[in-house]
PDB file of N, CA and C in Angstrom:
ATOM      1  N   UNK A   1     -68.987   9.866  44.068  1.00  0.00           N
ATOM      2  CA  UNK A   1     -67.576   9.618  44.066  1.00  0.00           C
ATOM      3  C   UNK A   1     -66.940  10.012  45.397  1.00  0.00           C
ATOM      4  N   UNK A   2     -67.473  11.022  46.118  1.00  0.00           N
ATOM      5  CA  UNK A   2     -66.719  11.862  47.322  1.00  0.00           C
ATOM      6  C   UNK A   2     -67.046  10.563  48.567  1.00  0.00           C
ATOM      7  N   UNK A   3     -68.503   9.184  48.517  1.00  0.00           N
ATOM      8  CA  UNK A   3     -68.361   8.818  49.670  1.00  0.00           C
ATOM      9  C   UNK A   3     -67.589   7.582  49.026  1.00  0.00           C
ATOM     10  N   UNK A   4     -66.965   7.225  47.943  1.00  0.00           N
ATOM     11  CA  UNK A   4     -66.100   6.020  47.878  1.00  0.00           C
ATOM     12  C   UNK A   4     -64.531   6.512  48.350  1.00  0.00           C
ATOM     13  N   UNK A   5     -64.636   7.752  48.354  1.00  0.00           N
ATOM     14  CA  UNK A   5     -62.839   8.279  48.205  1.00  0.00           C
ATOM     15  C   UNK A   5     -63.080   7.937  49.931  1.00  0.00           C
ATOM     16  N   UNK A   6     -64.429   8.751  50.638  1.00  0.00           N
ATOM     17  CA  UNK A   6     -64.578   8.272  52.107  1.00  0.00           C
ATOM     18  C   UNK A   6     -64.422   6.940  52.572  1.00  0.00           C
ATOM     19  N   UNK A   7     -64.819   6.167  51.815  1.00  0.00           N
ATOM     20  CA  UNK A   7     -65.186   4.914  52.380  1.00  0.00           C
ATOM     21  C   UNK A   7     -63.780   3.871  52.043  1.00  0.00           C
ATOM     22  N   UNK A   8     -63.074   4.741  50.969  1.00  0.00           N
ATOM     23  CA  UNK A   8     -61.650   4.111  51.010  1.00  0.00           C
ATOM     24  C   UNK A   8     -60.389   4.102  52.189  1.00  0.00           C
ATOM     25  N   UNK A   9     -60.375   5.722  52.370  1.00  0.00           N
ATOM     26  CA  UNK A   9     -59.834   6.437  53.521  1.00  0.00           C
ATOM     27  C   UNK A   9     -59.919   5.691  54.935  1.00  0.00           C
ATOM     28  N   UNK A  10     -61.463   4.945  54.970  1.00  0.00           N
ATOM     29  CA  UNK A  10     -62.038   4.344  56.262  1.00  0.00           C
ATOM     30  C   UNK A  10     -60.959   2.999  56.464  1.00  0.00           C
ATOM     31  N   UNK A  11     -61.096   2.119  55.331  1.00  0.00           N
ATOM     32  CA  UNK A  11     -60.347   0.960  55.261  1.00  0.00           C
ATOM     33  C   UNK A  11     -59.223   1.225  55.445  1.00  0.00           C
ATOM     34  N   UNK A  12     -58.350   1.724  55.074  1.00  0.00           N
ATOM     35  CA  UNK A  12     -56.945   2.623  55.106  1.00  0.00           C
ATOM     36  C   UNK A  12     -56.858   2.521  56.273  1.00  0.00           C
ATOM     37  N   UNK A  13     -57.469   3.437  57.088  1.00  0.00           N
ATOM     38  CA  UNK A  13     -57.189   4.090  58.308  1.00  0.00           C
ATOM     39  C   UNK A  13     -57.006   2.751  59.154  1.00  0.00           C
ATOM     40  N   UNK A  14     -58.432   1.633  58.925  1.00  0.00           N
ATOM     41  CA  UNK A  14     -58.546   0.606  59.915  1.00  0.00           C
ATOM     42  C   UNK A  14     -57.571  -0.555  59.671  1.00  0.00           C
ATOM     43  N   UNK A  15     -56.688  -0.610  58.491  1.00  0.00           N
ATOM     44  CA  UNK A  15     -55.898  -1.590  58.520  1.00  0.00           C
ATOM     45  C   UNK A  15     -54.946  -1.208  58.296  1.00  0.00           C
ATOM     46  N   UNK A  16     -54.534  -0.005  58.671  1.00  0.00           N
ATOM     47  CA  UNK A  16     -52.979   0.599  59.620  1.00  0.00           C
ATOM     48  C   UNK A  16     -53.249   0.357  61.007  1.00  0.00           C
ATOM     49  N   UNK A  17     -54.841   0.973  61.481  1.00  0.00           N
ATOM     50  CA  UNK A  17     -54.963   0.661  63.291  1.00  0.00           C
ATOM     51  C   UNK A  17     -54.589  -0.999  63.077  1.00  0.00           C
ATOM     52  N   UNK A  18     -55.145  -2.151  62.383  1.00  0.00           N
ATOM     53  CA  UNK A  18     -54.971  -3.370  62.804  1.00  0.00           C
ATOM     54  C   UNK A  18     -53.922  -3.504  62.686  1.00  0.00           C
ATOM     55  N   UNK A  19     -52.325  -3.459  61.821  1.00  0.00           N
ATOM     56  CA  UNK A  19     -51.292  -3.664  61.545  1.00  0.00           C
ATOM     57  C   UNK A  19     -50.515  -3.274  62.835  1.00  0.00           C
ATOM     58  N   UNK A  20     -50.433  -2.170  63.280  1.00  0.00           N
ATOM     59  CA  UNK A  20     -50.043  -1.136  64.404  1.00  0.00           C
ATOM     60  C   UNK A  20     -50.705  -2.279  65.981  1.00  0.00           C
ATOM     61  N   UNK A  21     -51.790  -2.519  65.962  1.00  0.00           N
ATOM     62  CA  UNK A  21     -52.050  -3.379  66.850  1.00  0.00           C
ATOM     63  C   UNK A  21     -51.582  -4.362  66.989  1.00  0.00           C
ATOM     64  N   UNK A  22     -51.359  -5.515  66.042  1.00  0.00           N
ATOM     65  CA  UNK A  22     -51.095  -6.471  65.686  1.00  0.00           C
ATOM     66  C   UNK A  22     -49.458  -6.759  66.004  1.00  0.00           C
ATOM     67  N   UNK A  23     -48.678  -5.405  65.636  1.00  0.00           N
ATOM     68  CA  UNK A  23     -47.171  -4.955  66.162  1.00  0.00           C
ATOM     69  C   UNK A  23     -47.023  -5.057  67.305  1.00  0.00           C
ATOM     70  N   UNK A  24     -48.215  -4.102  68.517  1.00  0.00           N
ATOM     71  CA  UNK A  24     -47.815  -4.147  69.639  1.00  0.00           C
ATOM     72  C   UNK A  24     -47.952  -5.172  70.429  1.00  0.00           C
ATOM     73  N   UNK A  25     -49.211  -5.997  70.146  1.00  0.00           N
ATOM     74  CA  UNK A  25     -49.532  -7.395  70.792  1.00  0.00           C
ATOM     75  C   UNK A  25     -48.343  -8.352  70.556  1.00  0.00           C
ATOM     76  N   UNK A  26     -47.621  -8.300  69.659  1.00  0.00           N
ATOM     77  CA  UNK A  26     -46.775  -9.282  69.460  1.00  0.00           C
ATOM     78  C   UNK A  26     -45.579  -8.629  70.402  1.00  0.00           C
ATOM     79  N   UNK A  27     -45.144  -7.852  70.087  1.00  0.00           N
ATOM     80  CA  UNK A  27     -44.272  -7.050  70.774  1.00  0.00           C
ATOM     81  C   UNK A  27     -43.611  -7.198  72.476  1.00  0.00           C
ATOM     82  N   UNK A  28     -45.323  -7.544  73.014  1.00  0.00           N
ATOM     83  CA  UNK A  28     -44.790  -7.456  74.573  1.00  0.00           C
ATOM     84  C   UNK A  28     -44.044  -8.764  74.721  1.00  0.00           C
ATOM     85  N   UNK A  29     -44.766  -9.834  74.341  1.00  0.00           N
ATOM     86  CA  UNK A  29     -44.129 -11.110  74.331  1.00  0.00           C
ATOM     87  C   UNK A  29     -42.276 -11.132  73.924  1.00  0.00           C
ATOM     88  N   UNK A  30     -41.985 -10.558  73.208  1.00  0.00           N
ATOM     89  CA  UNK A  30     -40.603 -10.726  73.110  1.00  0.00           C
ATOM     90  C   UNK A  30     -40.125  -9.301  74.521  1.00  0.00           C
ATOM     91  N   UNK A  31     -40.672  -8.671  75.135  1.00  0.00           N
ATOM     92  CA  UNK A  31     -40.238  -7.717  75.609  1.00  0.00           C
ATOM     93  C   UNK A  31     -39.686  -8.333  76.656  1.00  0.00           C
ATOM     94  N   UNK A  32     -40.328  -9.212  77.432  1.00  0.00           N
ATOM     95  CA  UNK A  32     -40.168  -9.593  78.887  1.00  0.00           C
ATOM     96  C   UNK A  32     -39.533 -10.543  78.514  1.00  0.00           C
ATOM     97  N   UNK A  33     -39.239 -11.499  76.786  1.00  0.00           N
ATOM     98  CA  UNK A  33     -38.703 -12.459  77.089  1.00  0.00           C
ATOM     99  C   UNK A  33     -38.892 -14.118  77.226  1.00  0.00           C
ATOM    100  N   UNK A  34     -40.160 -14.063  77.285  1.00  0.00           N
ATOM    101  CA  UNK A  34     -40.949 -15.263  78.053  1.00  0.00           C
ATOM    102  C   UNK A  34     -42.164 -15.530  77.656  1.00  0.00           C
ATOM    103  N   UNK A  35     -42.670 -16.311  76.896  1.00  0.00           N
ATOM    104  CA  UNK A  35     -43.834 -16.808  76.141  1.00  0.00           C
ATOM    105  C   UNK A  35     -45.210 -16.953  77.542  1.00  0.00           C
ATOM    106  N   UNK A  36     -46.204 -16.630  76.552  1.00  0.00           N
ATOM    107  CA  UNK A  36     -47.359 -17.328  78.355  1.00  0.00           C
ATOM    108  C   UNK A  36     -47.170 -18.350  78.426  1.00  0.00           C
ATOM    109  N   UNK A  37     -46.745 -19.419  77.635  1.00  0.00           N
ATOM    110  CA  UNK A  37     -46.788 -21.172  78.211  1.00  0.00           C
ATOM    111  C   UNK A  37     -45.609 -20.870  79.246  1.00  0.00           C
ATOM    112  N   UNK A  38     -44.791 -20.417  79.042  1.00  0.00           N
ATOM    113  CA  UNK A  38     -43.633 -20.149  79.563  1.00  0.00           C
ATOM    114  C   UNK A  38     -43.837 -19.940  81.028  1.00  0.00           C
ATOM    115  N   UNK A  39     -44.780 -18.526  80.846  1.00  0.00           N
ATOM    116  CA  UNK A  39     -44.994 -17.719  82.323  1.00  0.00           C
ATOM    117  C   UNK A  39     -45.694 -19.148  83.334  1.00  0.00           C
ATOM    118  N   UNK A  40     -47.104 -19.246  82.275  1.00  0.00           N
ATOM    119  CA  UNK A  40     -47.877 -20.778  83.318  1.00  0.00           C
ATOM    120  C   UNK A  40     -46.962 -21.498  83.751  1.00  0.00           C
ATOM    121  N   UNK A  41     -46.602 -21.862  83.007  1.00  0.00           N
ATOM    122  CA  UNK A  41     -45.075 -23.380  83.349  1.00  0.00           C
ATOM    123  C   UNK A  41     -44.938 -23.004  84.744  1.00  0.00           C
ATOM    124  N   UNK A  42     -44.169 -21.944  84.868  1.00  0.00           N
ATOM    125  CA  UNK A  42     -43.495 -21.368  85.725  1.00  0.00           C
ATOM    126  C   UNK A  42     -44.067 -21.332  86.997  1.00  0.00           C
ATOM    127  N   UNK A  43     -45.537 -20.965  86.856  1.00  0.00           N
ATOM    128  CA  UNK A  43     -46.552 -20.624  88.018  1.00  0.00           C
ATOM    129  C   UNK A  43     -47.110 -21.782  88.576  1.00  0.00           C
ATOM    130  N   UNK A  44     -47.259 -23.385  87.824  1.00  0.00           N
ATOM    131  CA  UNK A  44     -47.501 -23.934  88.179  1.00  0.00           C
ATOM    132  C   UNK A  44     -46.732 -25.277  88.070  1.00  0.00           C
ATOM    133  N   UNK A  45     -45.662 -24.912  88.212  1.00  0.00           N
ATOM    134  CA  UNK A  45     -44.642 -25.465  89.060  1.00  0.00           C
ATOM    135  C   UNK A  45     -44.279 -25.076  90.462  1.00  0.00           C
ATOM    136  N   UNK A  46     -44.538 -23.674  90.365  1.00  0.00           N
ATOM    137  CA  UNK A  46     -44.301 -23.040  91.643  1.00  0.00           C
ATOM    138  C   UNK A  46     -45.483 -23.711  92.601  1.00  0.00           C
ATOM    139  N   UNK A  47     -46.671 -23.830  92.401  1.00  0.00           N
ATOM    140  CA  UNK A  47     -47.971 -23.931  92.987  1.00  0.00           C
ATOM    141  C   UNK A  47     -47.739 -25.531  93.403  1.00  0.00           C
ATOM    142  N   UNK A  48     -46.905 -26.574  92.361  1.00  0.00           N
ATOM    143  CA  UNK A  48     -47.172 -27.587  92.822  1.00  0.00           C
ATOM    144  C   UNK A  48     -45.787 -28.360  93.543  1.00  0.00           C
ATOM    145  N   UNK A  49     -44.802 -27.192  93.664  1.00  0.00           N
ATOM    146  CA  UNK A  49     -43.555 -27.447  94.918  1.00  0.00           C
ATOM    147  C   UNK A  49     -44.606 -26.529  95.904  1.00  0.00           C
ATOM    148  N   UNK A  50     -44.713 -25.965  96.282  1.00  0.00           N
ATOM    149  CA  UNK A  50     -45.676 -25.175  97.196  1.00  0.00           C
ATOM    150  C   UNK A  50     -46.429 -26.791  97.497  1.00  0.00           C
ATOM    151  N   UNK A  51     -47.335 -27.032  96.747  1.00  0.00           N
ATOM    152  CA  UNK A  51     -48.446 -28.539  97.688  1.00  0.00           C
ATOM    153  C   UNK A  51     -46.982 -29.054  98.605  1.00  0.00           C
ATOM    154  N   UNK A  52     -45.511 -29.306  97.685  1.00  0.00           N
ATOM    155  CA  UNK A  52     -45.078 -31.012  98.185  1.00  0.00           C
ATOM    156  C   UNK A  52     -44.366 -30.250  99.451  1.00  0.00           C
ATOM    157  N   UNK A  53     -44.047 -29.082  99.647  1.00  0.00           N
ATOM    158  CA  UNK A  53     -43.390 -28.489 100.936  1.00  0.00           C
ATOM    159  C   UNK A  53     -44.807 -28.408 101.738  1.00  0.00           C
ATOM    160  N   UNK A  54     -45.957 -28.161 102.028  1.00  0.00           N
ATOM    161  CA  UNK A  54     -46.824 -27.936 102.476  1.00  0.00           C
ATOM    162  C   UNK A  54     -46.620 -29.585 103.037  1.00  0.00           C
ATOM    163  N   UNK A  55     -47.118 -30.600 102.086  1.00  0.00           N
ATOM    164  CA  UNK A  55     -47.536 -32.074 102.795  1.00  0.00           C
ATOM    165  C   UNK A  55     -46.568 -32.729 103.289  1.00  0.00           C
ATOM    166  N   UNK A  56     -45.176 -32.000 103.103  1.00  0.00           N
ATOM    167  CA  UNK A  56     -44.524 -32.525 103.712  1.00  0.00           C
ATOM    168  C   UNK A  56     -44.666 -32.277 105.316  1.00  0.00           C
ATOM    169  N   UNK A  57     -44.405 -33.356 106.582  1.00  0.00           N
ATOM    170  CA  UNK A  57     -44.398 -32.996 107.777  1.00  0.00           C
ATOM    171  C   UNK A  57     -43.792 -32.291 108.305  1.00  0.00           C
ATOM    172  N   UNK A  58     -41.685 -32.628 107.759  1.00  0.00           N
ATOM    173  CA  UNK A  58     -40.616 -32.187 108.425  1.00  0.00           C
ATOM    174  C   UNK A  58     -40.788 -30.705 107.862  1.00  0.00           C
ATOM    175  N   UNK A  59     -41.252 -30.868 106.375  1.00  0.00           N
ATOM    176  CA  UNK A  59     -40.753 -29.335 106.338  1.00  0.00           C
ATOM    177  C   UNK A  59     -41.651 -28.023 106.486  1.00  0.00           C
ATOM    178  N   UNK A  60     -42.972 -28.412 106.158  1.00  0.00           N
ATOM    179  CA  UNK A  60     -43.906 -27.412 106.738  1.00  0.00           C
ATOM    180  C   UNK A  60     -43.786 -26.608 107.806  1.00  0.00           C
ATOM    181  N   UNK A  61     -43.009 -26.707 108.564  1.00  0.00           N
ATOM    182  CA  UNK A  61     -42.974 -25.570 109.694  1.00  0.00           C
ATOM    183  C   UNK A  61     -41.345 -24.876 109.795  1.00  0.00           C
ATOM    184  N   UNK A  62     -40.992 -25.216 108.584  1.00  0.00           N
ATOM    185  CA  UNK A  62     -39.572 -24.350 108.368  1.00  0.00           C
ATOM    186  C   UNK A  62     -40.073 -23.162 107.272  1.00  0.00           C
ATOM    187  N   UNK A  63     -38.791 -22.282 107.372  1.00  0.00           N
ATOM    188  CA  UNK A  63     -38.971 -21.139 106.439  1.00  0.00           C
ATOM    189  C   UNK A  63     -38.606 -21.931 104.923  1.00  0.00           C
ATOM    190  N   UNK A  64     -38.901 -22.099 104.010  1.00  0.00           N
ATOM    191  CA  UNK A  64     -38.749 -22.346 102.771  1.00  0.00           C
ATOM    192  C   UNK A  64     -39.192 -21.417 101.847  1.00  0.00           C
ATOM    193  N   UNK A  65     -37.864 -20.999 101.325  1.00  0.00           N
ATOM    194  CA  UNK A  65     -38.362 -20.084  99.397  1.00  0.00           C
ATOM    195  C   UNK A  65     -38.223 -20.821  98.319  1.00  0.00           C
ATOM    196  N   UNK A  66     -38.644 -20.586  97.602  1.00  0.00           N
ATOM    197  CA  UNK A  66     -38.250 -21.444  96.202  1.00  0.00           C
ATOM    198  C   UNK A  66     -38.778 -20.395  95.207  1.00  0.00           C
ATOM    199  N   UNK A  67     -38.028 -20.558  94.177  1.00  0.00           N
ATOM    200  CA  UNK A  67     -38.232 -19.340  93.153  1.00  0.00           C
ATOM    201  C   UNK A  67     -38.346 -20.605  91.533  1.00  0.00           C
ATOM    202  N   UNK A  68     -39.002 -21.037  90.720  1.00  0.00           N
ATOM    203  CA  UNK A  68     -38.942 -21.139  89.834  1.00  0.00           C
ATOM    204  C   UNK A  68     -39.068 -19.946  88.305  1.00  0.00           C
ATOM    205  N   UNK A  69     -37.918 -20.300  87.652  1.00  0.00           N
ATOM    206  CA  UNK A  69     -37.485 -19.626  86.758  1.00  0.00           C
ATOM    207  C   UNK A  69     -37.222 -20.588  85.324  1.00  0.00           C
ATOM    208  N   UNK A  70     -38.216 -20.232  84.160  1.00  0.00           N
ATOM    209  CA  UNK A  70     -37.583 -21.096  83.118  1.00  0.00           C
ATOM    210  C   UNK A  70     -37.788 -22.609  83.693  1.00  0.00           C
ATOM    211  N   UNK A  71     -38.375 -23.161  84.165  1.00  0.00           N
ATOM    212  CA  UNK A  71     -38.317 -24.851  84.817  1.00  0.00           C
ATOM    213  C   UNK A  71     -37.189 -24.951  85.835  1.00  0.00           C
ATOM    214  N   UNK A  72     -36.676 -24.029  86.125  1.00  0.00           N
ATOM    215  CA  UNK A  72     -35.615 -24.037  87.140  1.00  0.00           C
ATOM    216  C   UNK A  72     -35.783 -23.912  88.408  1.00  0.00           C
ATOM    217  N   UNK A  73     -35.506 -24.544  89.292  1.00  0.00           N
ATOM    218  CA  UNK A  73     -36.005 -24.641  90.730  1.00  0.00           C
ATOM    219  C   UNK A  73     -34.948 -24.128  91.843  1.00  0.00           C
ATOM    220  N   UNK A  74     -35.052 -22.884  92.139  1.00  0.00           N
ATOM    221  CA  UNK A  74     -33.662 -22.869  94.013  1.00  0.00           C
ATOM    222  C   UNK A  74     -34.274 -22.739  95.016  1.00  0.00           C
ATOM    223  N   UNK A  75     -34.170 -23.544  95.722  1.00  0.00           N
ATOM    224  CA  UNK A  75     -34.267 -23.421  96.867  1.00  0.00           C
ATOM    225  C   UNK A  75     -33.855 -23.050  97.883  1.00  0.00           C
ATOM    226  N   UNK A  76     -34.259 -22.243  98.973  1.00  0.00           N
ATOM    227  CA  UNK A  76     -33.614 -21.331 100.156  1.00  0.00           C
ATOM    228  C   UNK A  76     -34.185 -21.787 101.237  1.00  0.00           C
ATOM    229  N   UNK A  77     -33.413 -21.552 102.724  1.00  0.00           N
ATOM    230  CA  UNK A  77     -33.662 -21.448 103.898  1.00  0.00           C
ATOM    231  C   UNK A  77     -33.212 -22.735 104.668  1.00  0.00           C
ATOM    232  N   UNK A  78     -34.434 -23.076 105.307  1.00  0.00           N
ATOM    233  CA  UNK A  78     -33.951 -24.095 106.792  1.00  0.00           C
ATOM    234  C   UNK A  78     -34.879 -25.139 106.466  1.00  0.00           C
ATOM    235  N   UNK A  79     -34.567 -26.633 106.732  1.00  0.00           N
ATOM    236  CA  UNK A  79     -35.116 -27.827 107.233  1.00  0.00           C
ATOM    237  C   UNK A  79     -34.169 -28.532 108.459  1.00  0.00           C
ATOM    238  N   UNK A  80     -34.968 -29.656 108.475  1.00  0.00           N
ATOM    239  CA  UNK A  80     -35.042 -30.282 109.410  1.00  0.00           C
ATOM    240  C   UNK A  80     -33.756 -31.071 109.801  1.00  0.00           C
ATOM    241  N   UNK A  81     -33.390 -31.770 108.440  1.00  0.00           N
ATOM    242  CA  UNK A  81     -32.011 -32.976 108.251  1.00  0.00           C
ATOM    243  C   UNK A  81     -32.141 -33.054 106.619  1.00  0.00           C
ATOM    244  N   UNK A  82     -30.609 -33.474 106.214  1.00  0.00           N
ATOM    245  CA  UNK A  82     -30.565 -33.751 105.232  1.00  0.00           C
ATOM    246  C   UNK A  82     -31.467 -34.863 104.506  1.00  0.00           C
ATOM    247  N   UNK A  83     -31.853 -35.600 105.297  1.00  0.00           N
ATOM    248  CA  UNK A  83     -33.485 -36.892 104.580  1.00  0.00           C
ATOM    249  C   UNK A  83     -34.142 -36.072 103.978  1.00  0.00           C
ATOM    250  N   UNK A  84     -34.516 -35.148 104.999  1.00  0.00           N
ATOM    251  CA  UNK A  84     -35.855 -34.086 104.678  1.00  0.00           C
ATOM    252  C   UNK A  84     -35.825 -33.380 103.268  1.00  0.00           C
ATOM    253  N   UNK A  85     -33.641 -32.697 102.908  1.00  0.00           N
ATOM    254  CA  UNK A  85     -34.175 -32.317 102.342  1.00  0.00           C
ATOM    255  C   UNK A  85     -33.328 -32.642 100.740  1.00  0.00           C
ATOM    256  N   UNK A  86     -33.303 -34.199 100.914  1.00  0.00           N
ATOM    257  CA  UNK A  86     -32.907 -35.482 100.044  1.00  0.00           C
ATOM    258  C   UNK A  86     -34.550 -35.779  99.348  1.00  0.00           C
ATOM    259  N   UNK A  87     -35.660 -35.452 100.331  1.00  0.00           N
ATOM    260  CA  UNK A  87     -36.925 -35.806  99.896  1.00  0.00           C
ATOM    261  C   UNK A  87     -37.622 -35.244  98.836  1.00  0.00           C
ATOM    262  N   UNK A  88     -37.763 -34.054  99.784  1.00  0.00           N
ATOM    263  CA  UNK A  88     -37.426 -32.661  98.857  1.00  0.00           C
ATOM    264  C   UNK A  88     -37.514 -32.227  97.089  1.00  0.00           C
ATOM    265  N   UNK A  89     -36.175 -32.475  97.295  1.00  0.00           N
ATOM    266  CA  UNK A  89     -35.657 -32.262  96.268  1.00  0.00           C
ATOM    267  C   UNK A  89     -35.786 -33.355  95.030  1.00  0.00           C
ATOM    268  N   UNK A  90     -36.072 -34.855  95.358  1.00  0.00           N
ATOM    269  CA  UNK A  90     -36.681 -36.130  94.902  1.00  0.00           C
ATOM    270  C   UNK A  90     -37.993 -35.475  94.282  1.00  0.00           C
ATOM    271  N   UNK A  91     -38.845 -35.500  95.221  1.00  0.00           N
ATOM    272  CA  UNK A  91     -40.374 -35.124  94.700  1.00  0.00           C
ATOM    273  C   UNK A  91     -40.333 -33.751  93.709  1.00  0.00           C
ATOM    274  N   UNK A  92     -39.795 -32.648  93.747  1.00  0.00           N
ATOM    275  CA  UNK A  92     -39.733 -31.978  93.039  1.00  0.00           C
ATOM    276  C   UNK A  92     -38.821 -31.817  91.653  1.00  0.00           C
ATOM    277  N   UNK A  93     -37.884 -32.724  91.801  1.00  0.00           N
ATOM    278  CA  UNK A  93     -37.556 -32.951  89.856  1.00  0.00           C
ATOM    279  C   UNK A  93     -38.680 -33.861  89.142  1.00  0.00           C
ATOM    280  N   UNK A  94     -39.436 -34.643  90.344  1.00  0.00           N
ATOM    281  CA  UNK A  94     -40.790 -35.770  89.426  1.00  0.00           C
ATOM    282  C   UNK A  94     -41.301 -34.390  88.694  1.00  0.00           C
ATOM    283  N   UNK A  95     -41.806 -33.435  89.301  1.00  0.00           N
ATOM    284  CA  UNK A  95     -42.868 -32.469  88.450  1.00  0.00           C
ATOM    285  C   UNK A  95     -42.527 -31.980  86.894  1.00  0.00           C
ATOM    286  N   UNK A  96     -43.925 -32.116  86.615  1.00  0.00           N
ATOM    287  CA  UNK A  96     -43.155 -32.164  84.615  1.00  0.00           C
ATOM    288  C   UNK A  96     -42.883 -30.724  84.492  1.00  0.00           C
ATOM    289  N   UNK A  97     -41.638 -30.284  83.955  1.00  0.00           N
ATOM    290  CA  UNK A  97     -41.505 -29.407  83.135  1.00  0.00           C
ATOM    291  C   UNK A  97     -40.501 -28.506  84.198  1.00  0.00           C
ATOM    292  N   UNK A  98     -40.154 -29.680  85.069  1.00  0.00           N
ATOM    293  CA  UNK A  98     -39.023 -28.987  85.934  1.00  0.00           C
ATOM    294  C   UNK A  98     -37.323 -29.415  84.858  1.00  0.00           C
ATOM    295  N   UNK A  99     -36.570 -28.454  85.000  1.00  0.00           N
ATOM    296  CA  UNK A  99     -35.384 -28.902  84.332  1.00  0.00           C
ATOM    297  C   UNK A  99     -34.355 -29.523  85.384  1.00  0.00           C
ATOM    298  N   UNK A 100     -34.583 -28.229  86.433  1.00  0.00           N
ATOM    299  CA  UNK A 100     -33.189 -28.628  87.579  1.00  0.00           C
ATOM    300  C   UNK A 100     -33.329 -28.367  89.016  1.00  0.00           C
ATOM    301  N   UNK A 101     -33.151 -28.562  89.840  1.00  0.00           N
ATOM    302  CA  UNK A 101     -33.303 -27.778  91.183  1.00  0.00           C
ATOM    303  C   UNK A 101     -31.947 -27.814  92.089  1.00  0.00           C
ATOM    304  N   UNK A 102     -31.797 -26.893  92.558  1.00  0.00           N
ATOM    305  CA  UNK A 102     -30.685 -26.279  93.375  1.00  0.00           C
ATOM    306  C   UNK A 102     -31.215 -25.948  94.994  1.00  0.00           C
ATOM    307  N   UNK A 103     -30.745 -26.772  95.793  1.00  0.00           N
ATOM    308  CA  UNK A 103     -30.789 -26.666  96.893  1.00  0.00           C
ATOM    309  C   UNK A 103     -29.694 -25.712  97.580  1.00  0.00           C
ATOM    310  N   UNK A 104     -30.015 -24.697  98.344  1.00  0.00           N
ATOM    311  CA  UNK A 104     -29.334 -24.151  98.905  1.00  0.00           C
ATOM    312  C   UNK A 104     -30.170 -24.251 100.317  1.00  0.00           C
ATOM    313  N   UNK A 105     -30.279 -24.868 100.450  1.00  0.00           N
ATOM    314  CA  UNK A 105     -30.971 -25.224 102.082  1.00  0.00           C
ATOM    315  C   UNK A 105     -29.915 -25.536 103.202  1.00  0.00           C
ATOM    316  N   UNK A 106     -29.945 -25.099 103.987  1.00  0.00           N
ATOM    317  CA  UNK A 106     -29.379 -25.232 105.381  1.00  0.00           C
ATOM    318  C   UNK A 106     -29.849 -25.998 106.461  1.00  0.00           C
ATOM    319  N   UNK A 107     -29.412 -26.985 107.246  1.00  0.00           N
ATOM    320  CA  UNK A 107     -29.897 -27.598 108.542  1.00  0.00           C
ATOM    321  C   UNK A 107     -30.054 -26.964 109.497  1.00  0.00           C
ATOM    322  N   UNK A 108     -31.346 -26.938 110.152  1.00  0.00           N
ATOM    323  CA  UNK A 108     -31.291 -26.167 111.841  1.00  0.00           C
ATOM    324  C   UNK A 108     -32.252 -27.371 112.140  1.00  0.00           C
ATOM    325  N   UNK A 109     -31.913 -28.114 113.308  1.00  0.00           N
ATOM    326  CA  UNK A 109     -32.776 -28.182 114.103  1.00  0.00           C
ATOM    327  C   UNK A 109     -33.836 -27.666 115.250  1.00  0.00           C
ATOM    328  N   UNK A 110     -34.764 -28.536 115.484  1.00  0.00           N
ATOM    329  CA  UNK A 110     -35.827 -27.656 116.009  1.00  0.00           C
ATOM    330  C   UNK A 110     -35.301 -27.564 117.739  1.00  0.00           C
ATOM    331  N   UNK A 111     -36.315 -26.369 118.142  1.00  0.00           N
ATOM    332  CA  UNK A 111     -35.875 -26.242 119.534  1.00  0.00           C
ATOM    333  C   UNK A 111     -37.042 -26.448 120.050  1.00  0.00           C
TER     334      UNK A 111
END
């Protein structure tokens, strides 16, 4: 009788640890806010405005930031002419799972 009262105690113990686990794993996800499809989305959107500023000619050798957030796209810094960054901003609403993009880009020409 003393190893069933043990062997009850055991189960007990391990499906409070799983419940308690099961709490915290779920947990982080609402902490930050942001699901992992969410986070990926995010990262590879970023990765694939990153290619279209890269292949672009005019703008590859300007400072460009871009921050995607939520499918949301801003953009910072310097290009070339407004074409450049009319282009821009074209090629990057094509990408799926973009919602919007905000240009805050500035003109400098080159010296």
């Amino acid at each position: 009788m003393t190893n069933s009262r043990g062997l009850s105690r055991k189960v007990i113990l391990m499906t409070v640890l799983m419940v308690f686990g099961l709490a915290l794993f779920s947990g982080c996800a609402t902490m930050t806010g942001e699901t992992a499809g969410e986070n990926i989305d995010d990262s590879t959107i970023h990765s694939k405005v990153s290619a279209i500023v890269l292949k672009d000619s005019d703008a590859q050798y300007f400072k460009l930031d871009y921050t995607v957030t939520k499918g949301d796209v801003v953009l910072t810094g310097f290009v070339n002419s407004r074409q450049t960054e009319d282009r821009l901003v074209a090629k990057i609403r094509e990408i799926r799972g973009v919602k919007s993009v905000k240009s805050l880009l500035k003109v400098e020409e080159k010296k």
